[in-house]
Each structure stands twice: as structure tokens, then as C-alpha cells.
PDB file of N, CA and C in Angstrom:
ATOM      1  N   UNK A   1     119.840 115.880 110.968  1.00  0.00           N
ATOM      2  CA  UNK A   1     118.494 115.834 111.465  1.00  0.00           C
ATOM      3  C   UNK A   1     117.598 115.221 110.395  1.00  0.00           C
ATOM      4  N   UNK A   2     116.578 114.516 110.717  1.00  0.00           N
ATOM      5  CA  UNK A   2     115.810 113.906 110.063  1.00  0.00           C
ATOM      6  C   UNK A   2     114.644 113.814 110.307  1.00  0.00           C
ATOM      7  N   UNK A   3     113.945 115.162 109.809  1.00  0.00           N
ATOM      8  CA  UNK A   3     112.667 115.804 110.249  1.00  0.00           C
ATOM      9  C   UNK A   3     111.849 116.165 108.630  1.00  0.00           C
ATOM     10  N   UNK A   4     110.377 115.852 109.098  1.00  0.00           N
ATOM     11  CA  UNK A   4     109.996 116.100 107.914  1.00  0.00           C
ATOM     12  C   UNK A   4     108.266 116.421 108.337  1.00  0.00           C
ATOM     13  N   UNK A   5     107.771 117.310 107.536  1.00  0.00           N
ATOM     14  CA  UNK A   5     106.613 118.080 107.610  1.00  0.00           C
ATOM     15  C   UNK A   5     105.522 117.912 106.806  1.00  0.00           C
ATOM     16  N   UNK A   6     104.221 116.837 106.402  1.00  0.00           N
ATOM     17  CA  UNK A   6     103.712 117.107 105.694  1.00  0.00           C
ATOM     18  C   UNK A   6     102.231 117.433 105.992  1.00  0.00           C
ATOM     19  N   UNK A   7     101.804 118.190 105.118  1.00  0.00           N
ATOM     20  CA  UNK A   7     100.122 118.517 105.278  1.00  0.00           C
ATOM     21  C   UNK A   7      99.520 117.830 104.074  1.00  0.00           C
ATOM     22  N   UNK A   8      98.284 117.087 104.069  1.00  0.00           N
ATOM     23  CA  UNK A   8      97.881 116.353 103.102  1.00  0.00           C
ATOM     24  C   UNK A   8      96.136 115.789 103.354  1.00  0.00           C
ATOM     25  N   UNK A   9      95.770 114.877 102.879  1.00  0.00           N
ATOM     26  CA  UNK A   9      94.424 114.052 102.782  1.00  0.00           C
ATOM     27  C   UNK A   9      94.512 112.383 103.107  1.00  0.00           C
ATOM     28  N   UNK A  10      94.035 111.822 103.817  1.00  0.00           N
ATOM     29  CA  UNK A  10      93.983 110.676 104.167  1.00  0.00           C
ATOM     30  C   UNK A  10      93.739 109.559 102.277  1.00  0.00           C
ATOM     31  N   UNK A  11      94.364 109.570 102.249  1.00  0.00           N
ATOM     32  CA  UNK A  11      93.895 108.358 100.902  1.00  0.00           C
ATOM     33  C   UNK A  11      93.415 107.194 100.695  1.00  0.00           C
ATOM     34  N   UNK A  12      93.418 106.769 102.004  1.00  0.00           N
ATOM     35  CA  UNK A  12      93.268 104.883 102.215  1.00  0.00           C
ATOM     36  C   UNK A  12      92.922 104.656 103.482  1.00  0.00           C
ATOM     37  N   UNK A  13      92.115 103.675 103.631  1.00  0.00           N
ATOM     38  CA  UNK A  13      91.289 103.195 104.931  1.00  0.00           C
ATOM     39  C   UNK A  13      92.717 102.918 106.375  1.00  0.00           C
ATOM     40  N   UNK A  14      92.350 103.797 107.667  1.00  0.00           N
ATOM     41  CA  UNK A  14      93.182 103.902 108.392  1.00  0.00           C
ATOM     42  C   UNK A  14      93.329 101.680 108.781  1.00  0.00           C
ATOM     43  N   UNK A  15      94.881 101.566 108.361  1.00  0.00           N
ATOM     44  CA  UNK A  15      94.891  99.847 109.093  1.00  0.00           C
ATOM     45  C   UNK A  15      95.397 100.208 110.451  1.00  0.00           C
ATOM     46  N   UNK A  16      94.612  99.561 111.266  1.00  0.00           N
ATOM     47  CA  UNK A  16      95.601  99.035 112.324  1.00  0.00           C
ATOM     48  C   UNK A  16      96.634  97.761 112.703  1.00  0.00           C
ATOM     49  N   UNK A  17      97.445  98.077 113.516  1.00  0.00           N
ATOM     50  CA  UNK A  17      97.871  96.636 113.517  1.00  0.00           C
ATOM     51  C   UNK A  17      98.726  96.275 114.990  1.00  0.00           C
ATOM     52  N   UNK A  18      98.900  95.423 115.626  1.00  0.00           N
ATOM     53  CA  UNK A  18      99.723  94.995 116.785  1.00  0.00           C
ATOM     54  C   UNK A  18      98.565  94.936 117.686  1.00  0.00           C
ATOM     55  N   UNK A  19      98.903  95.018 119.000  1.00  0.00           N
ATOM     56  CA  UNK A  19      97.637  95.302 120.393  1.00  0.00           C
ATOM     57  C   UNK A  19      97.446  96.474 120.469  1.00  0.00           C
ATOM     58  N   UNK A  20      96.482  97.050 121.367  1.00  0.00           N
ATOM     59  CA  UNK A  20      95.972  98.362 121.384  1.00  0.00           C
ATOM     60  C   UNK A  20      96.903  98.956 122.438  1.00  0.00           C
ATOM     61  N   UNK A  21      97.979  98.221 123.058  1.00  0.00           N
ATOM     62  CA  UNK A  21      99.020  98.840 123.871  1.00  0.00           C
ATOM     63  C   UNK A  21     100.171  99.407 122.945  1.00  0.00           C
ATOM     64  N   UNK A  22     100.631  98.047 122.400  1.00  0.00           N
ATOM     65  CA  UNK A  22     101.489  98.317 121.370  1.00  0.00           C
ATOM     66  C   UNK A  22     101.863  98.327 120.129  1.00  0.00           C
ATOM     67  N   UNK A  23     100.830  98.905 119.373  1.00  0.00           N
ATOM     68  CA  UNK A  23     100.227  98.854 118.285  1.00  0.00           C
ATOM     69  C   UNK A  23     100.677 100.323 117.704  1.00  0.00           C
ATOM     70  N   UNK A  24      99.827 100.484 116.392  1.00  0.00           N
ATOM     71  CA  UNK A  24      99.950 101.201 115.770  1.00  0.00           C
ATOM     72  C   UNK A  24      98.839 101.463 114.366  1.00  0.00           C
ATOM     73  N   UNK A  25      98.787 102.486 114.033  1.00  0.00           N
ATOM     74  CA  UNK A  25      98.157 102.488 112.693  1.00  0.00           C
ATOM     75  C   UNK A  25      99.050 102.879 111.489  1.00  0.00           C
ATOM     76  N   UNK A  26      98.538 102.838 110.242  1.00  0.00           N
ATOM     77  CA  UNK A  26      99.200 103.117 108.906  1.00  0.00           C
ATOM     78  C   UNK A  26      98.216 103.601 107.993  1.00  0.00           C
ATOM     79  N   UNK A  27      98.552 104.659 107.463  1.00  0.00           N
ATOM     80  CA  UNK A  27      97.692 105.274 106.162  1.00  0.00           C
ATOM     81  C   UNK A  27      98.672 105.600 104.857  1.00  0.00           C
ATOM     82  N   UNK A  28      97.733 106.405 104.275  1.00  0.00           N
ATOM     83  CA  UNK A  28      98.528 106.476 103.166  1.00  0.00           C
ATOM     84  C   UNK A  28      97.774 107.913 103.034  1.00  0.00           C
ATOM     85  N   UNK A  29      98.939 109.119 103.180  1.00  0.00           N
ATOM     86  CA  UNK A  29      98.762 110.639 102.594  1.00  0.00           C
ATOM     87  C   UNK A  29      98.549 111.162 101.668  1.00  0.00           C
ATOM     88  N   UNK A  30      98.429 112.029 100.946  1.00  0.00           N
ATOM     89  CA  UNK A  30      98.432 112.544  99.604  1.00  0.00           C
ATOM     90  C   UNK A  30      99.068 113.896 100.073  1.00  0.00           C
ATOM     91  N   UNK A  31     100.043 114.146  99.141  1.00  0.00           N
ATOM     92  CA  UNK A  31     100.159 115.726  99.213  1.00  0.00           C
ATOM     93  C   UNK A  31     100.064 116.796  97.763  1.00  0.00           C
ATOM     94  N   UNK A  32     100.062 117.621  97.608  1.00  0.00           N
ATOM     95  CA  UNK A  32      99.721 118.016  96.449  1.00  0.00           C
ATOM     96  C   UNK A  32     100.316 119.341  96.250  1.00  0.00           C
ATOM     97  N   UNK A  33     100.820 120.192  95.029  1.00  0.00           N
ATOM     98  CA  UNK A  33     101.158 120.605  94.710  1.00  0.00           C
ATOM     99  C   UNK A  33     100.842 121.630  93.235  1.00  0.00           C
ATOM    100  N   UNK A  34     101.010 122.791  92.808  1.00  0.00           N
ATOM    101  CA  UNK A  34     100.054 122.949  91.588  1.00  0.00           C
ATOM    102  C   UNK A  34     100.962 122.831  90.618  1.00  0.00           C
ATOM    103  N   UNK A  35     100.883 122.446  89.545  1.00  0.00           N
ATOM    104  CA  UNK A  35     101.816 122.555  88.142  1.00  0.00           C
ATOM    105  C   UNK A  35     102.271 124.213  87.979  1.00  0.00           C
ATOM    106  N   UNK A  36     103.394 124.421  87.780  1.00  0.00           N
ATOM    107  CA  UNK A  36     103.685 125.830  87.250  1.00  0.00           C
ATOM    108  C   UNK A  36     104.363 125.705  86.508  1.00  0.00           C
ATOM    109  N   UNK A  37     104.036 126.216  85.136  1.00  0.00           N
ATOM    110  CA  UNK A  37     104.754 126.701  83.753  1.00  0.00           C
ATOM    111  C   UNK A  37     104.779 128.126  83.426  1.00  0.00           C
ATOM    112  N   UNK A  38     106.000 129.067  83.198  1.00  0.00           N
ATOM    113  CA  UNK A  38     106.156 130.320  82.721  1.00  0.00           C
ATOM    114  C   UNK A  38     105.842 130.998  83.770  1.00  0.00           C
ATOM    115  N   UNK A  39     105.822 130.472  85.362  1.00  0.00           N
ATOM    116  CA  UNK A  39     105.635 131.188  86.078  1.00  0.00           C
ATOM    117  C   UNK A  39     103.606 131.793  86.265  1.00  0.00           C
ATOM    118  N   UNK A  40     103.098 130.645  85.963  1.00  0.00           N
ATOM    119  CA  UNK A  40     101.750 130.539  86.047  1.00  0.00           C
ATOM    120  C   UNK A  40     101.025 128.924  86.470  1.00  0.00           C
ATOM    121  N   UNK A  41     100.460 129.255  86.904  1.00  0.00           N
ATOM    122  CA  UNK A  41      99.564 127.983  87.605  1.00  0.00           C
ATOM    123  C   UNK A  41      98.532 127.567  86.216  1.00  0.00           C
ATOM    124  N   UNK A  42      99.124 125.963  86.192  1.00  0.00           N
ATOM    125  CA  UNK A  42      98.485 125.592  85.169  1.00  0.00           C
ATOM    126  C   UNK A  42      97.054 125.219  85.004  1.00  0.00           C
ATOM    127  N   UNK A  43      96.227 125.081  84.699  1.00  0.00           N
ATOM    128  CA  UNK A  43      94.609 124.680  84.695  1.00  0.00           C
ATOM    129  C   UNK A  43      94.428 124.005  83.778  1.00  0.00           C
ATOM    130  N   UNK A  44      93.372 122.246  83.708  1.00  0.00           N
ATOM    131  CA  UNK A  44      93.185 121.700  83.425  1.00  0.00           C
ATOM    132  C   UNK A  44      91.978 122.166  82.494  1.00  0.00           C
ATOM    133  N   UNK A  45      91.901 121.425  81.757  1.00  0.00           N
ATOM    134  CA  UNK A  45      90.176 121.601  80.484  1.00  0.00           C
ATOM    135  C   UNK A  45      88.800 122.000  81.613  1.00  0.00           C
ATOM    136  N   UNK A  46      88.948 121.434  82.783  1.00  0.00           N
ATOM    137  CA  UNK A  46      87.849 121.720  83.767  1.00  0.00           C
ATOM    138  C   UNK A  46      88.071 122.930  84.487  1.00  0.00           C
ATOM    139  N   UNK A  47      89.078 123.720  84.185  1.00  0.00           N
ATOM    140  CA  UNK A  47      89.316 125.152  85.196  1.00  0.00           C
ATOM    141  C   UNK A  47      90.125 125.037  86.346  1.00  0.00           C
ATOM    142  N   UNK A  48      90.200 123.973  86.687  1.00  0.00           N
ATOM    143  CA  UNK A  48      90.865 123.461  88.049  1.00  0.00           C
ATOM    144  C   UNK A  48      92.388 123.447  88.071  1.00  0.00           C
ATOM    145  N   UNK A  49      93.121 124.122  88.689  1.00  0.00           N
ATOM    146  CA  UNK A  49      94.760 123.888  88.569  1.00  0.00           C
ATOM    147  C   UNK A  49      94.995 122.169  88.245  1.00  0.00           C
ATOM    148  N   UNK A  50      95.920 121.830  88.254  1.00  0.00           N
ATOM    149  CA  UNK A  50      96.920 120.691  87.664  1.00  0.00           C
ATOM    150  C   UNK A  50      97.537 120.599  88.846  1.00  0.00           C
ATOM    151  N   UNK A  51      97.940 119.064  89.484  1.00  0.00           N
ATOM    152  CA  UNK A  51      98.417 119.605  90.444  1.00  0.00           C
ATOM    153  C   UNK A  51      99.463 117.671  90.629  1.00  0.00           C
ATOM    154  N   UNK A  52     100.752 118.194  91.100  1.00  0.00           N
ATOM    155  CA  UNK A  52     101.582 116.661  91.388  1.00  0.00           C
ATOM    156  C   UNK A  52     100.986 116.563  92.559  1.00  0.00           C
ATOM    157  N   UNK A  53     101.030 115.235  92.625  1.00  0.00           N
ATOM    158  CA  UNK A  53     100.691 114.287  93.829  1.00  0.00           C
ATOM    159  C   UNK A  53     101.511 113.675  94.264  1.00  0.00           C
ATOM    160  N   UNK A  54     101.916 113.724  95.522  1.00  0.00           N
ATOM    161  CA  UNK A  54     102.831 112.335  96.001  1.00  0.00           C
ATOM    162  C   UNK A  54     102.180 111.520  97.235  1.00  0.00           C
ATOM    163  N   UNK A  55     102.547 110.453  96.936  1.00  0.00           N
ATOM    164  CA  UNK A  55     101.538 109.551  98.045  1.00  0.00           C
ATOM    165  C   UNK A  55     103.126 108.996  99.280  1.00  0.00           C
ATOM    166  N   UNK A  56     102.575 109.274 100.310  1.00  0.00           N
ATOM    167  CA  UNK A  56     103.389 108.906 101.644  1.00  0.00           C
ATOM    168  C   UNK A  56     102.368 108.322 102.433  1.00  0.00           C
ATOM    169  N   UNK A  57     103.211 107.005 102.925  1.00  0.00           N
ATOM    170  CA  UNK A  57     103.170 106.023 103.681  1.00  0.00           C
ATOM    171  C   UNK A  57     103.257 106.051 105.583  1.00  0.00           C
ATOM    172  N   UNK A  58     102.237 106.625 106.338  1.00  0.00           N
ATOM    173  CA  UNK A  58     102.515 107.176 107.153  1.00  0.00           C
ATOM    174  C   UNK A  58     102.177 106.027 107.978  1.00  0.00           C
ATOM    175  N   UNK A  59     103.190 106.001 109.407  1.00  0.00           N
ATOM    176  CA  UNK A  59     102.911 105.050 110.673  1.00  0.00           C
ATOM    177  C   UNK A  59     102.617 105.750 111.656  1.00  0.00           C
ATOM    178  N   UNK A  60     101.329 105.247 113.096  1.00  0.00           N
ATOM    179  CA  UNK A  60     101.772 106.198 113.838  1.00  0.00           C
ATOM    180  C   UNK A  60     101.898 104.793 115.260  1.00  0.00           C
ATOM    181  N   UNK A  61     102.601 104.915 116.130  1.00  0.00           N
ATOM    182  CA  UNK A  61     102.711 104.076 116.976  1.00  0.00           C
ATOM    183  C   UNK A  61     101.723 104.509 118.304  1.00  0.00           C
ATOM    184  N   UNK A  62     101.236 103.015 118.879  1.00  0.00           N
ATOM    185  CA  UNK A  62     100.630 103.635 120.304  1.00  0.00           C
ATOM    186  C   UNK A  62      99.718 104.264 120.650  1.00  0.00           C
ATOM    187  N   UNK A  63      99.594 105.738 121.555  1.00  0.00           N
ATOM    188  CA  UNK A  63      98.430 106.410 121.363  1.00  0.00           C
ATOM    189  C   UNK A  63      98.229 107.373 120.389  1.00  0.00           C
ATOM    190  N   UNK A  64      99.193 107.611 119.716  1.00  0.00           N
ATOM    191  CA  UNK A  64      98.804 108.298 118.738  1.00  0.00           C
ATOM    192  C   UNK A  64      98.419 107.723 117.472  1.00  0.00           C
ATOM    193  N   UNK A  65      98.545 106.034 117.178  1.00  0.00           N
ATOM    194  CA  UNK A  65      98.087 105.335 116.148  1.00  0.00           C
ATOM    195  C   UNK A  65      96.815 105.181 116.747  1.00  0.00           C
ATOM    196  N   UNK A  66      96.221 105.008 117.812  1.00  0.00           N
ATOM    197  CA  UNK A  66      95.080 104.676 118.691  1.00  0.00           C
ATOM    198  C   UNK A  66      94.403 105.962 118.214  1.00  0.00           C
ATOM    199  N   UNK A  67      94.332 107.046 118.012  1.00  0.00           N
ATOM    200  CA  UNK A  67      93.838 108.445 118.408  1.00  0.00           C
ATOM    201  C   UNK A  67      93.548 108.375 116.757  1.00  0.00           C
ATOM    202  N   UNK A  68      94.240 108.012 116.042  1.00  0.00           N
ATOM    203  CA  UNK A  68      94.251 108.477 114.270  1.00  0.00           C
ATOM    204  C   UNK A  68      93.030 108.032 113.739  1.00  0.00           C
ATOM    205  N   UNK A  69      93.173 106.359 114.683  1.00  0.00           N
ATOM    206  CA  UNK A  69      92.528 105.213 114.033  1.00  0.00           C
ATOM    207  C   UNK A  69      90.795 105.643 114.292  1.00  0.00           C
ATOM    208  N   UNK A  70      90.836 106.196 115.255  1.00  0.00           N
ATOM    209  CA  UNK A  70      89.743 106.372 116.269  1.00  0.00           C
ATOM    210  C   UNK A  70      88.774 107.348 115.953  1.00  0.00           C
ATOM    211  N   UNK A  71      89.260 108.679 115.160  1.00  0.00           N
ATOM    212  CA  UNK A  71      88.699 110.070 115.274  1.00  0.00           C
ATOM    213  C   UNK A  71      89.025 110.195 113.416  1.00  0.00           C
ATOM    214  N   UNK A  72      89.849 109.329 112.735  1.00  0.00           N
ATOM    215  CA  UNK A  72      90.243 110.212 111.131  1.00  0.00           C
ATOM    216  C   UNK A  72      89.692 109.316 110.184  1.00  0.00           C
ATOM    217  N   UNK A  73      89.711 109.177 109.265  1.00  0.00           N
ATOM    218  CA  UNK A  73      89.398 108.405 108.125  1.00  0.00           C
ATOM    219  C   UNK A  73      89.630 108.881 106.754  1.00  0.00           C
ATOM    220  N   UNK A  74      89.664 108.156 105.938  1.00  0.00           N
ATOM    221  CA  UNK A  74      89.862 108.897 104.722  1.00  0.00           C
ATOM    222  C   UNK A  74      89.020 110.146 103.785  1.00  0.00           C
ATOM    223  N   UNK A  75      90.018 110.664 103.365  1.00  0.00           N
ATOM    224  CA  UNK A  75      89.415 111.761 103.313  1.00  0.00           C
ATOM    225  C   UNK A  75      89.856 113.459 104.013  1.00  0.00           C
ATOM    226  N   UNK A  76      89.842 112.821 105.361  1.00  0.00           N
ATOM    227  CA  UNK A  76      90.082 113.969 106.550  1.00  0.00           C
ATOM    228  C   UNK A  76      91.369 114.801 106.553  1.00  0.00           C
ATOM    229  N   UNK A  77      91.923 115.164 106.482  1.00  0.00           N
ATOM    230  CA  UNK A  77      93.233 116.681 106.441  1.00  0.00           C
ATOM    231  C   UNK A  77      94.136 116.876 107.469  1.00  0.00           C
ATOM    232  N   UNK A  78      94.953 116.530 107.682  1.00  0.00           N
ATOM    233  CA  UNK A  78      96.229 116.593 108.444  1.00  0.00           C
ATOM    234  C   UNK A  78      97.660 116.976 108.237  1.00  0.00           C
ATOM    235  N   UNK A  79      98.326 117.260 109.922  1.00  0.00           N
ATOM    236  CA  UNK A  79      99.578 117.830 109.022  1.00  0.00           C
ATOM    237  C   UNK A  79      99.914 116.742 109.958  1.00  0.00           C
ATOM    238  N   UNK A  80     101.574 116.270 109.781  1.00  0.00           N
ATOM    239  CA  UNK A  80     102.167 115.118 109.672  1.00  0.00           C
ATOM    240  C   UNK A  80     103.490 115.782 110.074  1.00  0.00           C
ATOM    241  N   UNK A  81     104.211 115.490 111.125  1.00  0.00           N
ATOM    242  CA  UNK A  81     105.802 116.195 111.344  1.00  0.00           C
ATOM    243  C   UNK A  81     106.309 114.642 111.979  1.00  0.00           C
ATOM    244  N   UNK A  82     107.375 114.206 111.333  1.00  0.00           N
ATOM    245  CA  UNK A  82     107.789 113.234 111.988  1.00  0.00           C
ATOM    246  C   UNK A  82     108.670 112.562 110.996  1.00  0.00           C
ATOM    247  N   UNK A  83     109.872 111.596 110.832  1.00  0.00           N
ATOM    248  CA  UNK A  83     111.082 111.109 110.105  1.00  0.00           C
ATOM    249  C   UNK A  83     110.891 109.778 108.937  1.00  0.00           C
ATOM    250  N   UNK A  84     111.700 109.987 108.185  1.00  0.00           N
ATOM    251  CA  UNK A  84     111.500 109.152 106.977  1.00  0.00           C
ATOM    252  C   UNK A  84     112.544 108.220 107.404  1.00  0.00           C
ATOM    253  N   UNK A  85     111.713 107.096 107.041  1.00  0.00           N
ATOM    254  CA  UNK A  85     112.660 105.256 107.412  1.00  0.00           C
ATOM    255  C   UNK A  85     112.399 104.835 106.152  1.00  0.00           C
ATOM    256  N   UNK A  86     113.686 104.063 105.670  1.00  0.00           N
ATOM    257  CA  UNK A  86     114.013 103.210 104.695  1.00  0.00           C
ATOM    258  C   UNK A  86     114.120 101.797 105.184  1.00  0.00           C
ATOM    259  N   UNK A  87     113.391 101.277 104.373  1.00  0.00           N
ATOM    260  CA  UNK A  87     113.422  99.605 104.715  1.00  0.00           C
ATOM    261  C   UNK A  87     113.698  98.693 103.464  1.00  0.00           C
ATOM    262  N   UNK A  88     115.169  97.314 103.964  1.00  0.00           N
ATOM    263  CA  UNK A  88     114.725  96.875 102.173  1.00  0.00           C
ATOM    264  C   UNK A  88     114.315  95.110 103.123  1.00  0.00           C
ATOM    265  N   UNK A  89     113.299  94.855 102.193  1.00  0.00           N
ATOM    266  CA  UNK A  89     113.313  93.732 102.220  1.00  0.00           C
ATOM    267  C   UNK A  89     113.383  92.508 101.326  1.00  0.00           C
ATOM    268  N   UNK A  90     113.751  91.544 101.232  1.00  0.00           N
ATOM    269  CA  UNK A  90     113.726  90.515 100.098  1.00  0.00           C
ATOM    270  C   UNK A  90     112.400  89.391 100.363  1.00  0.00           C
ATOM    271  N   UNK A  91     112.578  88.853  99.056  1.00  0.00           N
ATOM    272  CA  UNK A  91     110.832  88.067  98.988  1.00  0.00           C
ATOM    273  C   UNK A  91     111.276  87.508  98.173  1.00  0.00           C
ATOM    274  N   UNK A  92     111.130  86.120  97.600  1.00  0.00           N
ATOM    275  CA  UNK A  92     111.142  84.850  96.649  1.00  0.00           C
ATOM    276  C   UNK A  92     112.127  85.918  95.418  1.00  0.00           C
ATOM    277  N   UNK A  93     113.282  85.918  96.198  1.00  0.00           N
ATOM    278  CA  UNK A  93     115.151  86.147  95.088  1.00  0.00           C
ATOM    279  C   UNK A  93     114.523  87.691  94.911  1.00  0.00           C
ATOM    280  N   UNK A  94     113.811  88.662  94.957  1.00  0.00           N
ATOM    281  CA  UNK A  94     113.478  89.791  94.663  1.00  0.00           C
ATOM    282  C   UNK A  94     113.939  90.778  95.904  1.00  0.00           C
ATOM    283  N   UNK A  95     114.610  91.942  95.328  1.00  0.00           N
ATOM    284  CA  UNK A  95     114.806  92.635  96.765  1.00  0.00           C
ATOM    285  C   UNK A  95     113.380  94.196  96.668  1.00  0.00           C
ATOM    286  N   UNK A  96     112.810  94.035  97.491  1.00  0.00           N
ATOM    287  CA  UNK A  96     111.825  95.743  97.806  1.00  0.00           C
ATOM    288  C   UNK A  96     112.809  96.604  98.802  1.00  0.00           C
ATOM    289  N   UNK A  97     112.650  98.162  98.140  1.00  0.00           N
ATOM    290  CA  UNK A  97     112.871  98.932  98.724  1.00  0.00           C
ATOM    291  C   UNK A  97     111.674  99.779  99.473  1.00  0.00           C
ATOM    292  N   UNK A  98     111.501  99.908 100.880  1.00  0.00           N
ATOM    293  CA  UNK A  98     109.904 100.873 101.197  1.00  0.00           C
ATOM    294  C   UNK A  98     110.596 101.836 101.605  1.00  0.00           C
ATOM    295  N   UNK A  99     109.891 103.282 101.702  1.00  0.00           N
ATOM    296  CA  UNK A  99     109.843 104.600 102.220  1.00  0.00           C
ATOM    297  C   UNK A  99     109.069 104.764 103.185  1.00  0.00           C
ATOM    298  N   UNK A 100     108.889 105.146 104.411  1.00  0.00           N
ATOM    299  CA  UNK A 100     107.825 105.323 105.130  1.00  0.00           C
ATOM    300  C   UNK A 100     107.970 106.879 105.643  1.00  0.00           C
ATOM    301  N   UNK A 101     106.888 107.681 106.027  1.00  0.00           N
ATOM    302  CA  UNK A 101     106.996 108.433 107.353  1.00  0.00           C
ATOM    303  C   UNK A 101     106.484 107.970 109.075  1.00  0.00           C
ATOM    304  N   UNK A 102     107.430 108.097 109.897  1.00  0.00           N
ATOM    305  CA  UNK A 102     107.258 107.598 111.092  1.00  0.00           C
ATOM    306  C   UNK A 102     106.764 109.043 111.716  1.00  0.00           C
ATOM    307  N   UNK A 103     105.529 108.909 112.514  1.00  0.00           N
ATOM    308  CA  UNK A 103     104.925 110.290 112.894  1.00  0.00           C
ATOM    309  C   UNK A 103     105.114 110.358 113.822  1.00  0.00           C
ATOM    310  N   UNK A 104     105.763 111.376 114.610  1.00  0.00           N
ATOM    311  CA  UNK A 104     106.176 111.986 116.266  1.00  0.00           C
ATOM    312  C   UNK A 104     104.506 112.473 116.162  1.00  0.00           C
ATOM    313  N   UNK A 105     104.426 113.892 115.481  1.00  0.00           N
ATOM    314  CA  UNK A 105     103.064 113.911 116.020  1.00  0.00           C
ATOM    315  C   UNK A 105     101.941 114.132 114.673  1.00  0.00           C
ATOM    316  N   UNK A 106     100.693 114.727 115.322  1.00  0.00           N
ATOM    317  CA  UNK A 106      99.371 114.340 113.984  1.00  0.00           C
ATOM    318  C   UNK A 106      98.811 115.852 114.355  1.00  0.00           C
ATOM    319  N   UNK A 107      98.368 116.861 113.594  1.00  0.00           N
ATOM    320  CA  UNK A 107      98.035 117.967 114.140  1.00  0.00           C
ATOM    321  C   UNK A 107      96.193 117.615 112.942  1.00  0.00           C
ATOM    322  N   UNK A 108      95.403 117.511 113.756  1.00  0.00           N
ATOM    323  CA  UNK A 108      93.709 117.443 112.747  1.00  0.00           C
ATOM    324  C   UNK A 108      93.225 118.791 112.164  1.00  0.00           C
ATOM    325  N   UNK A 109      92.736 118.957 111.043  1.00  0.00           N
ATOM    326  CA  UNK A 109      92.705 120.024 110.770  1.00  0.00           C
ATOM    327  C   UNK A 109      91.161 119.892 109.956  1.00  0.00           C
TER     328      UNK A 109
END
């Protein structure tokens, strides 16, 4: 199975792209996490926990890229359930590897 769950922050201006039939949008998530050392939550010089970040690459197809594009923006808070695609592509003798999440669904929060 190839299911995956994230809750996070919009990071980047929602793109759209294709027709509004068969189209889609793309953002970019943030998810976050707090640093723990010794079994304590770490805090920065400002008081504020420490916290990893990982940035995911989210697609949504159709009406639900239609609905994202329409009502979210960056910034805004969502959870994200839907499968991770690997893509490689090559470009002038160079090969890229991408990660994406492909979103079944978008829950607004």
C-alpha cells in the first residue's frame, strides 16, 4: 500500500496548470516537527521550540485541484492523505530525480 498522511502549511503560491476540466494544481507543503534532545523539546535563543522541516511537493488533479486553487493560498493549513510518485527525468546529459505527493483527498483546516 502506498498511502501517506500529511498535515502542514501551504508554502508557495497555489500553480495551476492544464484546462479547468483536466487540470490540476501544485503547491508546496511544509511539515514540521520539534527537535528533541535528552528527551526534551529543544528551544531556540527566542523561546520558541526548534523544529525540522520538510517541504512536499503536492498535486491535486481536477476538482479537487480546482477547489485548492480556488478557496487556499499560502499560508492556510491542511491535511493531505494521498500517494508518493517518483519521477526521473533527464535534461541536457543530467538525470533529476522528483518526489511528489499525489492527493486523493484535501481536508481545510
Amino acid at each position: 500500500m502506498n498511502s501517506v498522511f500529511l498535515s502542514g502549511r501551504i508554502t508557495s503560491d497555489i500553480t495551476r496548470f492544464g484546462t479547468d476540466s483536466k487540470g490540476g494544481a501544485s503547491f508546496t507543503l511544509v511539515t514540521s516537527r520539534p527537535v528533541i534532545k535528552d528527551g526534551q523539546v529543544v528551544k531556540g535563543e527566542d523561546g520558541y521550540p526548534e523544529t525540522y522541516d520538510q517541504f512536499h511537493t503536492i498535486k491535486a488533479f481536477n476538482g479537487l485541484g480546482k477547489t485548492v486553487a480556488n478557496h487556499k493560498k499560502k499560508g492556510d493549513k491542511l491535511i493531505v492523505h494521498g500517494e508518493i510518485r517518483y519521477s526521473r527525468n533527464e535534461k541536457d546529459g543530467r538525470t533529476y530525480y522528483n518526489t511528489e505527493i499525489v492527493a486523493d483527498e484535501i481536508e481545510f483546516l
